[in-house]
N, C-alpha and C. Protein backbone atom coordinates (compact mmCIF):
# COMPACT_ATOMS: atom_id res chain seq x y z
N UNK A 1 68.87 107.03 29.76
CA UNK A 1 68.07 107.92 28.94
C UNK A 1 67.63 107.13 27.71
N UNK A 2 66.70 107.04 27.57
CA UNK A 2 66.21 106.20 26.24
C UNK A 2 65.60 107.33 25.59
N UNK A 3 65.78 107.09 24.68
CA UNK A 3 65.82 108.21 23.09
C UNK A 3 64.51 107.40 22.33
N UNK A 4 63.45 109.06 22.60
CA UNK A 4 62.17 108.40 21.87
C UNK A 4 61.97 109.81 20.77
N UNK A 5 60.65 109.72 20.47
CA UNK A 5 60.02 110.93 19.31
C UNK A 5 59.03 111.58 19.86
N UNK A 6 58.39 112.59 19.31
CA UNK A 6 57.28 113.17 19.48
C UNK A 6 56.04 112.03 18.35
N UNK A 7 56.82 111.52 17.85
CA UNK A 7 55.37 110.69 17.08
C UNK A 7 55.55 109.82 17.70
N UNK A 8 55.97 109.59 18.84
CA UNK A 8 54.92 108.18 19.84
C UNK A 8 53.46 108.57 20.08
N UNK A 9 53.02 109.89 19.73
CA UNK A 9 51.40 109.95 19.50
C UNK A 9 50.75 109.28 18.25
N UNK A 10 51.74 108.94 17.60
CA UNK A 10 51.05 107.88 16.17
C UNK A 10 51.37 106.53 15.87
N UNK A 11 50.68 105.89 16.93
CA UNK A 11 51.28 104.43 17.08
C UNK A 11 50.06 104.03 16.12
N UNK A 12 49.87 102.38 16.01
CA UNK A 12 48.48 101.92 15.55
C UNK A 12 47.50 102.02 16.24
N UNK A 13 46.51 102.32 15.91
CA UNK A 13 44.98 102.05 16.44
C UNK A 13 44.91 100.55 16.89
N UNK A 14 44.82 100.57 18.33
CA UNK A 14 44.42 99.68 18.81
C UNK A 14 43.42 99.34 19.63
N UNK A 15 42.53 98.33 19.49
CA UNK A 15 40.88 98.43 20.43
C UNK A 15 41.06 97.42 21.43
N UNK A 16 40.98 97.56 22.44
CA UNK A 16 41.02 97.71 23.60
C UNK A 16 39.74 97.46 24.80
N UNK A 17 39.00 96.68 23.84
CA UNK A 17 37.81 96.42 24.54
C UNK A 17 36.66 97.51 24.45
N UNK A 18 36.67 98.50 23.55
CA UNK A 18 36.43 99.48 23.62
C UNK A 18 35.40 99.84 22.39
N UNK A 19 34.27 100.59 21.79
CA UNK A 19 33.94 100.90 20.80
C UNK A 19 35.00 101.85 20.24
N UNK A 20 35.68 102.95 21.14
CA UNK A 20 36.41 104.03 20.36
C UNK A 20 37.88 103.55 20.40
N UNK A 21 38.64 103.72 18.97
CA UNK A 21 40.42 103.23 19.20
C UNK A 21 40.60 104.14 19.72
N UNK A 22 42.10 103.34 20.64
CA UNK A 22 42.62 103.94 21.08
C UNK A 22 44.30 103.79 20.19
N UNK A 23 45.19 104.54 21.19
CA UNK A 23 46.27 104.25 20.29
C UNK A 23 47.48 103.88 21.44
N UNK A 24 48.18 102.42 21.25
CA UNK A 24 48.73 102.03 22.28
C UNK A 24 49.61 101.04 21.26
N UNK A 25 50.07 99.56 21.79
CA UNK A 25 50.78 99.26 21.29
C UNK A 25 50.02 97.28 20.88
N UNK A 26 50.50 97.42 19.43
CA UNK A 26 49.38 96.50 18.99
C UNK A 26 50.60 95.00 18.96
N UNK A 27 50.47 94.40 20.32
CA UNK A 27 50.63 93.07 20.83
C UNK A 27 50.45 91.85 20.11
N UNK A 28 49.10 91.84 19.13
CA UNK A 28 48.55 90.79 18.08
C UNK A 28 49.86 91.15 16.80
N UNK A 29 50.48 92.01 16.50
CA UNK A 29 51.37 92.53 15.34
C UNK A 29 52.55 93.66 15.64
N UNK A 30 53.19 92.75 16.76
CA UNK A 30 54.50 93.43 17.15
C UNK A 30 55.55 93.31 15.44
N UNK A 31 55.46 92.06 14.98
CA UNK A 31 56.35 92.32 13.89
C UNK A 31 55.40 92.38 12.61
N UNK A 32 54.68 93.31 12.67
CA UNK A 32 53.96 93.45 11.57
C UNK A 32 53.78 92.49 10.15
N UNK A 33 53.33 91.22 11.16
CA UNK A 33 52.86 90.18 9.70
C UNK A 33 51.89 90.62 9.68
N UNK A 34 50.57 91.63 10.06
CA UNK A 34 49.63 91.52 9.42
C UNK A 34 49.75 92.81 8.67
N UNK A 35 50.85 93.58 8.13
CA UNK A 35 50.78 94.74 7.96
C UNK A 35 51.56 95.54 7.78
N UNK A 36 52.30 96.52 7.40
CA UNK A 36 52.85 97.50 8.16
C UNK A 36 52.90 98.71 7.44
N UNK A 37 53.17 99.92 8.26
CA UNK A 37 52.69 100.97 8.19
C UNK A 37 53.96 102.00 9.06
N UNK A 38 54.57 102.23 7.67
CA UNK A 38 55.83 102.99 8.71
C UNK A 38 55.87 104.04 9.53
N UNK A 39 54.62 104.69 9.42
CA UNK A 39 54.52 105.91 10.58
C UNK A 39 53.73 104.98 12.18
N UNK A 40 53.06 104.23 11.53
CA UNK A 40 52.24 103.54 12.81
C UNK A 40 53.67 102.39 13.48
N UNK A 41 54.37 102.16 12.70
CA UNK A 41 55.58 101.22 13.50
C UNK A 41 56.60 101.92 13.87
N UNK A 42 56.75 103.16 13.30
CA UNK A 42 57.65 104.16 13.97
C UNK A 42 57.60 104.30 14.99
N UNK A 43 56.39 104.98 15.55
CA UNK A 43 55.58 105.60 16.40
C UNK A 43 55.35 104.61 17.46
N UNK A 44 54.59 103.50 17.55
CA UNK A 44 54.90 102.34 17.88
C UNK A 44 56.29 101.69 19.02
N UNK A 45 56.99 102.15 17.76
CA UNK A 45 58.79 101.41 18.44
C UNK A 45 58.88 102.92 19.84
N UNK A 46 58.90 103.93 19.34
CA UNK A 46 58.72 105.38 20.49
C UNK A 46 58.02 105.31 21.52
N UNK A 47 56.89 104.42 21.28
CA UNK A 47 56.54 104.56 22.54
C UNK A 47 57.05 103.51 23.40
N UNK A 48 56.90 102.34 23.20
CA UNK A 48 57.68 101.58 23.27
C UNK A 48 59.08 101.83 24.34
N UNK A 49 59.92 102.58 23.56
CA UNK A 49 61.12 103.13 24.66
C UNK A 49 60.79 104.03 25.54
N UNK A 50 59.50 104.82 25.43
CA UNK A 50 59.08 105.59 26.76
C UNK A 50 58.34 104.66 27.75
N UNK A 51 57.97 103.42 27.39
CA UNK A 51 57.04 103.07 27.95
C UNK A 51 58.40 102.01 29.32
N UNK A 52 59.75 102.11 28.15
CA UNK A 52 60.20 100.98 28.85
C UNK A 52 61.13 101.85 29.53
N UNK A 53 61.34 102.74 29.96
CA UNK A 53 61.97 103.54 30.42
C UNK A 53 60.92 103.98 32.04
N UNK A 54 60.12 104.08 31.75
CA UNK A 54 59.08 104.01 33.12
C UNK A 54 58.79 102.75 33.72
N UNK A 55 58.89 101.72 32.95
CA UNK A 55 58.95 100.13 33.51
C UNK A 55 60.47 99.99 34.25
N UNK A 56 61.76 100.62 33.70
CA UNK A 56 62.60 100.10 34.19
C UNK A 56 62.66 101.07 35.41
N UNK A 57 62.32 102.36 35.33
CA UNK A 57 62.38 103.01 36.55
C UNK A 57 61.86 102.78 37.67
N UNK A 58 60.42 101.80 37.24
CA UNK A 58 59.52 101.41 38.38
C UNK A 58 60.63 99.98 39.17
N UNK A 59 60.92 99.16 38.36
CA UNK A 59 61.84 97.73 38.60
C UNK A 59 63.35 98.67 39.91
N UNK A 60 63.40 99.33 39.10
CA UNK A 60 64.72 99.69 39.96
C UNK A 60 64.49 100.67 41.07
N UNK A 61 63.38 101.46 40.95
CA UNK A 61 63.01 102.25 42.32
C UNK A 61 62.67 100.75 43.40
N UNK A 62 62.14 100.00 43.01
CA UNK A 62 61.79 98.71 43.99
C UNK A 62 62.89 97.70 44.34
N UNK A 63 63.71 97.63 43.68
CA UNK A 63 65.18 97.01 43.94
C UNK A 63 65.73 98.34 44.70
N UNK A 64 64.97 99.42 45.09
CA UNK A 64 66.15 100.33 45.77
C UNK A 64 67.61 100.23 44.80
N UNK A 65 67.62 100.36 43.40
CA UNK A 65 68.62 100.61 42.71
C UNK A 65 68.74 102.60 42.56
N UNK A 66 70.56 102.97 43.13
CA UNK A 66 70.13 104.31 42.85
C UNK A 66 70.43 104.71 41.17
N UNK A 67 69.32 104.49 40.98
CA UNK A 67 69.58 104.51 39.13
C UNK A 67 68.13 105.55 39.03
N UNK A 68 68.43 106.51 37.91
CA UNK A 68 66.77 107.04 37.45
C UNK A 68 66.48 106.81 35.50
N UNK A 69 65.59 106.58 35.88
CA UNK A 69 65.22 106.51 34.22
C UNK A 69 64.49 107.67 33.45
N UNK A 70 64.62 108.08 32.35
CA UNK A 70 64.29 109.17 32.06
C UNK A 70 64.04 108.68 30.17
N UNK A 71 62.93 109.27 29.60
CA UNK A 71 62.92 109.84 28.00
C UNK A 71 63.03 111.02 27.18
N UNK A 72 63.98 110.95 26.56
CA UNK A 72 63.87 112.50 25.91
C UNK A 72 63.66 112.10 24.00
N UNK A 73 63.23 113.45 23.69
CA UNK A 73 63.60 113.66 22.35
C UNK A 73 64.70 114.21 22.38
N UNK A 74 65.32 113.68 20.72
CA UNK A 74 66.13 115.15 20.17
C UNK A 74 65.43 116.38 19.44
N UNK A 75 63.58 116.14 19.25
CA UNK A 75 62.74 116.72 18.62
C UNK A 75 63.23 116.08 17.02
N UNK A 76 62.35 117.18 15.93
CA UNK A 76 62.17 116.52 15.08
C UNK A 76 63.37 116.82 13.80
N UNK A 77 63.92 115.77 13.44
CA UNK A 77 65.23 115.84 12.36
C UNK A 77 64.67 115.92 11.03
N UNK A 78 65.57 116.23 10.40
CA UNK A 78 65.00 115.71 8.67
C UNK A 78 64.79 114.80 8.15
N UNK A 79 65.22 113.97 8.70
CA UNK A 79 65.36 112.25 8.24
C UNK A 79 64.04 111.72 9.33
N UNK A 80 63.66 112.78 10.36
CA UNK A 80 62.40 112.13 11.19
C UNK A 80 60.90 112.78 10.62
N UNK A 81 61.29 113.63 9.61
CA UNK A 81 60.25 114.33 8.98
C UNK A 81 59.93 113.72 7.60
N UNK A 82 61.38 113.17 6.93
CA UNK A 82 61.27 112.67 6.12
C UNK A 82 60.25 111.07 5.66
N UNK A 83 60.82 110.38 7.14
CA UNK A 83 60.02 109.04 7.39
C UNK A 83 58.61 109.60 7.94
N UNK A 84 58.49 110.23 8.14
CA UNK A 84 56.71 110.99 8.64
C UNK A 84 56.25 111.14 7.04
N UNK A 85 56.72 111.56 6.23
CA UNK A 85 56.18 111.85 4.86
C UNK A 85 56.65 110.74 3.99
N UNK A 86 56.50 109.56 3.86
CA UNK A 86 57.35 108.80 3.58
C UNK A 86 56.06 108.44 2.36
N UNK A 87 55.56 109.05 1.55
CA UNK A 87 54.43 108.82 0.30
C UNK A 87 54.86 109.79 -0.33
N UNK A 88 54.17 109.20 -1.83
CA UNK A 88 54.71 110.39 -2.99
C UNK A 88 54.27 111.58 -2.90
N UNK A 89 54.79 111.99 -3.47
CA UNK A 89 55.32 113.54 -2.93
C UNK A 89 55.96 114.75 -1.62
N UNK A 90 56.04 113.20 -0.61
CA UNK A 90 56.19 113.67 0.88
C UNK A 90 57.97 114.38 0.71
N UNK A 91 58.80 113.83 -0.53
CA UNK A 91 60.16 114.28 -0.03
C UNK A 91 59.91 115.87 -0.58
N UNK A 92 59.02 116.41 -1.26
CA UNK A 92 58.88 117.74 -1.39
C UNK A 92 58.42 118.38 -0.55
N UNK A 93 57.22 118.24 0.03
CA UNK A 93 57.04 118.84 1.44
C UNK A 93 57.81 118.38 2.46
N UNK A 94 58.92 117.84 2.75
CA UNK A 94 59.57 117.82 4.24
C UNK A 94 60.50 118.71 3.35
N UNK A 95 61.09 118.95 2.17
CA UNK A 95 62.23 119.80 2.07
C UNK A 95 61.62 121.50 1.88
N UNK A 96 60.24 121.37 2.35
CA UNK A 96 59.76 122.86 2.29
C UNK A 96 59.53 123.29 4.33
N UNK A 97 59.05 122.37 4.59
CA UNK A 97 58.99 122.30 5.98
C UNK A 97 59.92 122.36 6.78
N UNK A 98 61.25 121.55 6.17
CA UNK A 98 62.31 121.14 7.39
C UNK A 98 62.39 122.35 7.61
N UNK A 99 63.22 123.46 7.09
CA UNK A 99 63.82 124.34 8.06
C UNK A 99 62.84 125.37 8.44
N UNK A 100 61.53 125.26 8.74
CA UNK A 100 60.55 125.91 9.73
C UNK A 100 60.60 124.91 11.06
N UNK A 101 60.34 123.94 11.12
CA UNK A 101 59.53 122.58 11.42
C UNK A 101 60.97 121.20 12.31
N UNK A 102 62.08 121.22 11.32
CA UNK A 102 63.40 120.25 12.12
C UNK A 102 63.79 121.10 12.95
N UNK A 103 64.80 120.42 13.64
CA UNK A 103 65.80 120.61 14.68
C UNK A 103 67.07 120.48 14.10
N UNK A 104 68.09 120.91 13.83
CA UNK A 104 69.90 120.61 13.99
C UNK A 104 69.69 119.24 14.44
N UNK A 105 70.70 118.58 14.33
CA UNK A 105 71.39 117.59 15.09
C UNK A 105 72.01 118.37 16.35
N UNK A 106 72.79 118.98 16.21
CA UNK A 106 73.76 119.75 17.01
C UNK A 106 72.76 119.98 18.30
N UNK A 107 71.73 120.75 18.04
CA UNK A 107 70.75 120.90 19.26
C UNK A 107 69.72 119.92 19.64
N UNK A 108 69.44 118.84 19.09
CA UNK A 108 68.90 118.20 19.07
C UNK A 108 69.10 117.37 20.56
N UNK A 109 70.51 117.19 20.13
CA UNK A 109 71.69 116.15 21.83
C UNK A 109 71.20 117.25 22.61
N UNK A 110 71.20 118.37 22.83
CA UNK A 110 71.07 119.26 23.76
C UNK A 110 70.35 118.21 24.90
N UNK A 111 68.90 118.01 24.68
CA UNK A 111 68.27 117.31 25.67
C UNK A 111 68.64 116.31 26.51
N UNK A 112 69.30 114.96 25.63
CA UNK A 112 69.64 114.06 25.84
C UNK A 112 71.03 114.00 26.96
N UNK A 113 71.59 114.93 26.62
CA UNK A 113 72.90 115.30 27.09
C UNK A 113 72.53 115.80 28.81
N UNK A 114 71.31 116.77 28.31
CA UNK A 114 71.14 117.12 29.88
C UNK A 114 70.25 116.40 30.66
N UNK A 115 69.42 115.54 30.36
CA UNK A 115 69.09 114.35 31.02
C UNK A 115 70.40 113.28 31.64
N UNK A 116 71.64 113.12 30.81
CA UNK A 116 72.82 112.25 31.54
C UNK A 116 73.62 112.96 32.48
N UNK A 117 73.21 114.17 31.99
CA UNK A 117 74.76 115.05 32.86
C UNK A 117 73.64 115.50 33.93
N UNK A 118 72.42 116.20 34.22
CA UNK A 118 72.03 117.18 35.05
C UNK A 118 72.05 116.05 36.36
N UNK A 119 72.56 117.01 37.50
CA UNK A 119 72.37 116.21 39.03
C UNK A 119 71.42 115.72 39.95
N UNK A 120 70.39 116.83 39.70
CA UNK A 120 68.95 116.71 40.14
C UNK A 120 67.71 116.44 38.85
N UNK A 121 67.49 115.85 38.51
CA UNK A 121 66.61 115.45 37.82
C UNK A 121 65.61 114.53 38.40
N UNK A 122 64.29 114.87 37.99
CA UNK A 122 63.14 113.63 38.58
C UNK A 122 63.39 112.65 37.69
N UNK A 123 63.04 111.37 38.47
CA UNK A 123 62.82 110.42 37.43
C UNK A 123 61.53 109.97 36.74
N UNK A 124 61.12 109.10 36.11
CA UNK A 124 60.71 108.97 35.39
C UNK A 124 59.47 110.00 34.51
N UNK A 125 60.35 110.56 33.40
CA UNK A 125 59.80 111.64 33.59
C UNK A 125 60.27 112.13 31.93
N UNK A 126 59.31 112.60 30.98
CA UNK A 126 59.82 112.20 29.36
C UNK A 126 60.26 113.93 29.15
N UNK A 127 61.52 114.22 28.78
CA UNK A 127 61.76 115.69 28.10
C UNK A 127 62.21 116.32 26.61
N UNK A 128 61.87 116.83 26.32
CA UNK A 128 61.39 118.26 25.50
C UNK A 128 62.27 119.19 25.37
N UNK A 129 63.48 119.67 24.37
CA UNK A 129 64.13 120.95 24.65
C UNK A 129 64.51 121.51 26.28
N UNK A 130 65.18 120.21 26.97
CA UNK A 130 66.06 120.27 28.44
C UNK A 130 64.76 120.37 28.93
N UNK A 131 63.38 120.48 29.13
CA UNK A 131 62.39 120.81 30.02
C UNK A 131 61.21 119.61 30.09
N UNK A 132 61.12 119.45 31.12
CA UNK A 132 59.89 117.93 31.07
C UNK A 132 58.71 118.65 30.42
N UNK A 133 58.03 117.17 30.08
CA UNK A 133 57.17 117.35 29.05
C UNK A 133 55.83 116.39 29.22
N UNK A 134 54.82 116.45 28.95
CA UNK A 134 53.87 115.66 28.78
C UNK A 134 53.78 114.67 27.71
N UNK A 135 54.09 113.66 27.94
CA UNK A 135 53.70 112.31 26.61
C UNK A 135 52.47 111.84 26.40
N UNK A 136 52.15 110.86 25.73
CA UNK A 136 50.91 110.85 25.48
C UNK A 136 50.29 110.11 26.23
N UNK A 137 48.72 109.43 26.26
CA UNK A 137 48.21 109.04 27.57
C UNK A 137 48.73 107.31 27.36
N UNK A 138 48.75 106.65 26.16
CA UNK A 138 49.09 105.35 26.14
C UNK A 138 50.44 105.57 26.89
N UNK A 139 51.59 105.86 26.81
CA UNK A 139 52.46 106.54 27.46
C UNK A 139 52.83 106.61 28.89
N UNK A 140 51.49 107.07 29.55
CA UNK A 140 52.13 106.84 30.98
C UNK A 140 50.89 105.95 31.70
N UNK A 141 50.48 104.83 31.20
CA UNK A 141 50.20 103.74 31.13
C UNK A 141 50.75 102.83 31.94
N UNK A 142 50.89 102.47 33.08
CA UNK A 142 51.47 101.54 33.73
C UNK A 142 51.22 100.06 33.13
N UNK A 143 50.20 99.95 33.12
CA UNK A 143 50.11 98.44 33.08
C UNK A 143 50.55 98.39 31.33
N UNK A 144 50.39 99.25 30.69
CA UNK A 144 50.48 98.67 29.21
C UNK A 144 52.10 98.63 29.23
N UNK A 145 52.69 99.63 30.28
CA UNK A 145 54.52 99.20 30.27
C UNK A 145 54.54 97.66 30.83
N UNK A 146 53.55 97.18 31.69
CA UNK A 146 54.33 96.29 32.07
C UNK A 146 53.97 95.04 31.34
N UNK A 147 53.04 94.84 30.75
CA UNK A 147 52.53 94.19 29.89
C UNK A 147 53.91 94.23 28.48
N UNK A 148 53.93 95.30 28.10
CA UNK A 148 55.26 95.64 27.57
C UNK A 148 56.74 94.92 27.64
N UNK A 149 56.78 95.07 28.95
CA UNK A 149 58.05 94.53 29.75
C UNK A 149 58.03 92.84 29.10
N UNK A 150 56.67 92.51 29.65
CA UNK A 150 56.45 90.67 30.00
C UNK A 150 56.99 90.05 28.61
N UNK A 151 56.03 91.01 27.67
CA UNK A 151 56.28 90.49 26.08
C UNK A 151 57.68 90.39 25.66
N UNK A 152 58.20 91.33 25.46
CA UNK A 152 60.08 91.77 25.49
C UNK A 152 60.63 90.71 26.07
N UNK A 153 60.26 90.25 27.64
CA UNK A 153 61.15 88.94 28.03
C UNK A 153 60.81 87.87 27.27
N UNK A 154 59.91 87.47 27.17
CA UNK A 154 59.28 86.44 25.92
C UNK A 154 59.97 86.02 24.91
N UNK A 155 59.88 87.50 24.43
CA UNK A 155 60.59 86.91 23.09
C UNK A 155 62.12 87.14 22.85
N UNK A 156 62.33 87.81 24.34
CA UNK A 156 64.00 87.82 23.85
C UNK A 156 64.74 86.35 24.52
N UNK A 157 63.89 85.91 25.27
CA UNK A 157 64.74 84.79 26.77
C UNK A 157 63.63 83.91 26.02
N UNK A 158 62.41 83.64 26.25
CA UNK A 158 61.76 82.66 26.43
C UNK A 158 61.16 82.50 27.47
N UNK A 159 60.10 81.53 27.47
CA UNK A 159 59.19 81.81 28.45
C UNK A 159 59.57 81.65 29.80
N UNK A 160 60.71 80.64 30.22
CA UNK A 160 61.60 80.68 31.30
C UNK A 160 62.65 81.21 31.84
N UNK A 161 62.73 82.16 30.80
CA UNK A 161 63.47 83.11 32.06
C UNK A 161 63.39 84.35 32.54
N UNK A 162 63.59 84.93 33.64
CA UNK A 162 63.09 85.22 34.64
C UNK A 162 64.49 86.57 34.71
N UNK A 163 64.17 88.23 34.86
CA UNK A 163 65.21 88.96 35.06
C UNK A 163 64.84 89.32 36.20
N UNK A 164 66.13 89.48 37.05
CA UNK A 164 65.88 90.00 38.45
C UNK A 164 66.64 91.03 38.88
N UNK A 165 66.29 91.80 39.26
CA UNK A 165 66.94 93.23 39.49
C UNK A 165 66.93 93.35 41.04
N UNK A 166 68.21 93.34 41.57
CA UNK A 166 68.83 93.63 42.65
C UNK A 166 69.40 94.60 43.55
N UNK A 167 69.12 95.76 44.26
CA UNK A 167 70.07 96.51 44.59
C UNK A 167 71.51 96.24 45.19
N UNK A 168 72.73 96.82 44.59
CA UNK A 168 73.99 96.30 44.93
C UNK A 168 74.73 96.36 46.24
């Protein structure tokens, strides 16, 4: 279960060959030297774990691994409303908002919990208050997960090495 947000809809504007942005994951400024922007790198890192959560599900449905991959929220906390308002005057409006607008902690795991424990669950597949959910369109993006994936090995291994996923 990889643990994402509902603001993986506010990644950076990224163009894409395109006259109109789109919003996906900006490859030229993974570590934001040209920039940064804590709701757009928030948002960013979220999708990110949804994106790699459907990459790993795809790797291991093809290794015939019986593994499923799944994303949930815990929805939105105070401290996730707080970094959403993160400009002056934002800690006054999240402390007028939170308790319309957050989630508990306490209920928050709810989701997460029933994504590890439930028996039948689809895989790859992002949820919402225990119930699947629609993410955004950068999101269920195949190629931008796997593009995703390639970068991640890069820079965590180097350009030679190579992960291989096996069924046991």
């Amino acid at each position: 279960v990889n643990l994402t947000s509902n603001l993986h809809h506010f990644t950076y504007r990224v163009r894409q060959g395109t006259i109109k942005p789109s919003r996906g994951i900006d490859f030229g400024n993974l570590n934001s030297a040209y920039g940064y922007n804590p709701l757009g790198s928030y948002g960013q890192s979220k999708l990110a774990n949804i994106l790699h959560a459907w990459e790993m599900q795809e790797r291991m449905s093809d290794a015939k691994a019986p593994v499923r991959c799944v994303a949930a929220t815990v929805g939105m906390t105070r401290d996730e409303l707080e970094l959403s308002l993160s400009f002056p005057g934002g800690s006054i409006l999240a402390s007028m908002a939170s308790p319309v607008v957050t989630t508990a902690i306490e209920d928050g795991v709810a989701t997460p919990l029933y994504c590890l424990t439930a028996p039948e669950l689809p895989q790859g597949v992002f949820f919402v208050d225990c119930k699947a959910a629609k993410s955004s369109l950068p999101s269920r993006d195949p190629r931008l997960a796997a593009e995703l994936w390639d970068v991640s090995e890069e820079m965590c291994a180097g350009d030679d090495a190579t992960v291989k996923l096996t069924s046991p």
